[in-house]
Structure formats: C-alpha cells, structure tokens
C-alpha atoms as a PDB file:
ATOM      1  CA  UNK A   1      24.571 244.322  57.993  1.00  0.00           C
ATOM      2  CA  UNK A   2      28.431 243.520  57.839  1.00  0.00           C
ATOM      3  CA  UNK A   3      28.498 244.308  61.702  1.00  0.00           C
ATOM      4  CA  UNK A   4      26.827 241.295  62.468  1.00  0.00           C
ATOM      5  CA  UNK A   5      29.250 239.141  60.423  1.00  0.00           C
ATOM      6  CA  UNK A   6      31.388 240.283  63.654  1.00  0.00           C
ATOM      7  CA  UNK A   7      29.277 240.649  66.195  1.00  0.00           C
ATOM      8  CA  UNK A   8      27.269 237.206  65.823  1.00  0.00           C
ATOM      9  CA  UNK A   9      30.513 235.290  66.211  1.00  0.00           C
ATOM     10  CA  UNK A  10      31.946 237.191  69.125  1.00  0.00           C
ATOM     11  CA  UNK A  11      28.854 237.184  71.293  1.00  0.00           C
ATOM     12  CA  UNK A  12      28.823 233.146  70.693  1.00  0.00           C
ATOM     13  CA  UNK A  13      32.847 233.585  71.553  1.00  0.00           C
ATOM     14  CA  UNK A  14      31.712 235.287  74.886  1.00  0.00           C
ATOM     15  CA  UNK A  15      29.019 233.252  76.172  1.00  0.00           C
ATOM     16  CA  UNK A  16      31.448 230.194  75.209  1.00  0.00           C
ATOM     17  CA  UNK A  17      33.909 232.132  77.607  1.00  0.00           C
ATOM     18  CA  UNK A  18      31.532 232.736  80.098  1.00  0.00           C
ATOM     19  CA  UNK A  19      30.005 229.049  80.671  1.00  0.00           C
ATOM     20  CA  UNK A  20      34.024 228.110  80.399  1.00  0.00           C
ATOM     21  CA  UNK A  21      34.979 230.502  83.543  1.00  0.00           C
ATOM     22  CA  UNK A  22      31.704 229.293  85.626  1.00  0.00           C
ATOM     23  CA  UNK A  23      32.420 225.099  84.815  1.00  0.00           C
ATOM     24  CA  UNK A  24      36.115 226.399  85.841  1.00  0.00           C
ATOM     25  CA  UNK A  25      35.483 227.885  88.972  1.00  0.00           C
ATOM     26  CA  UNK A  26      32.897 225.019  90.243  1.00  0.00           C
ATOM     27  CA  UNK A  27      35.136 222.222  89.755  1.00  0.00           C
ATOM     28  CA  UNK A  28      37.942 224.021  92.047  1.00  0.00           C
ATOM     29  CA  UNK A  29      35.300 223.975  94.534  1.00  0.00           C
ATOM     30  CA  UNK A  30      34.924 228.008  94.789  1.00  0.00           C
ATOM     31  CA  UNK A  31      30.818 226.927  95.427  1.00  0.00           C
ATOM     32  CA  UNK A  32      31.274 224.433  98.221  1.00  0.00           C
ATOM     33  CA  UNK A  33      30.321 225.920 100.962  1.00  0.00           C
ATOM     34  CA  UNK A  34      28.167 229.363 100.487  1.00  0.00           C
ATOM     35  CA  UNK A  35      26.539 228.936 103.280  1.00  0.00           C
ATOM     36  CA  UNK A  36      29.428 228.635 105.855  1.00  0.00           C
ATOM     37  CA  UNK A  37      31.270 232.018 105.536  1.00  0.00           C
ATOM     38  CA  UNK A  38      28.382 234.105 106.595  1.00  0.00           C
ATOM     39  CA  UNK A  39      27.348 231.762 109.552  1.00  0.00           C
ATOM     40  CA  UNK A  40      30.486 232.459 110.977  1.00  0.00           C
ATOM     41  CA  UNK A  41      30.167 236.573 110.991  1.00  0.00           C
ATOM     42  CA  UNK A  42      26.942 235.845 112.964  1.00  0.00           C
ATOM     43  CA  UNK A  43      28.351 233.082 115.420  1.00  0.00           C
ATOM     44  CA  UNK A  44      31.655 235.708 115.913  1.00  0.00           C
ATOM     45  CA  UNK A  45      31.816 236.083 119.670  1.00  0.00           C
ATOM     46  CA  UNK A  46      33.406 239.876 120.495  1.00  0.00           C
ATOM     47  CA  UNK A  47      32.572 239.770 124.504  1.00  0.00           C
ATOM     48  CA  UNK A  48      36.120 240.241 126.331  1.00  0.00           C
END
C-alpha cells in the first residue's frame, strides 16, 4: 500500500512529461509536413 504513495504521483509526473514533450515538439513544427519526406523517396529519379 505505501508503494502507491510513490507510484500514483510519479505516473501523474510522467504523463505530465509526456503531453509536455509532444505540445513541445508540435509547436517547433517537427509535424508539418509528414507527408512530404516519403513522397520524395518515391519521386527520387536514379536513371543516369
């Protein structure tokens, strides 16, 4: 029982870290363009 006195608060601490990193990483645009990247592999012309 005195485990979840510890483990209670650091799960919440994690998810709170979690959600933190995602909101981070959208707002420096690292989802703008998902699409793009692998269009290009496709459209990559290797004829000489």
């Amino acid at each position: 029982m005195e485990a979840l006195y510890l483990l209670i608060p650091l799960s919440i601490l994690i998810v709170f870290l979690a959600i933190w990193i995602f909101f981070r990483a959208s707002d420096s645009g690292q989802f703008d363009d998902l699409k793009g990247p692998g269009d290009r592999i496709l459209q990559d012309d290797d004829s000489p």
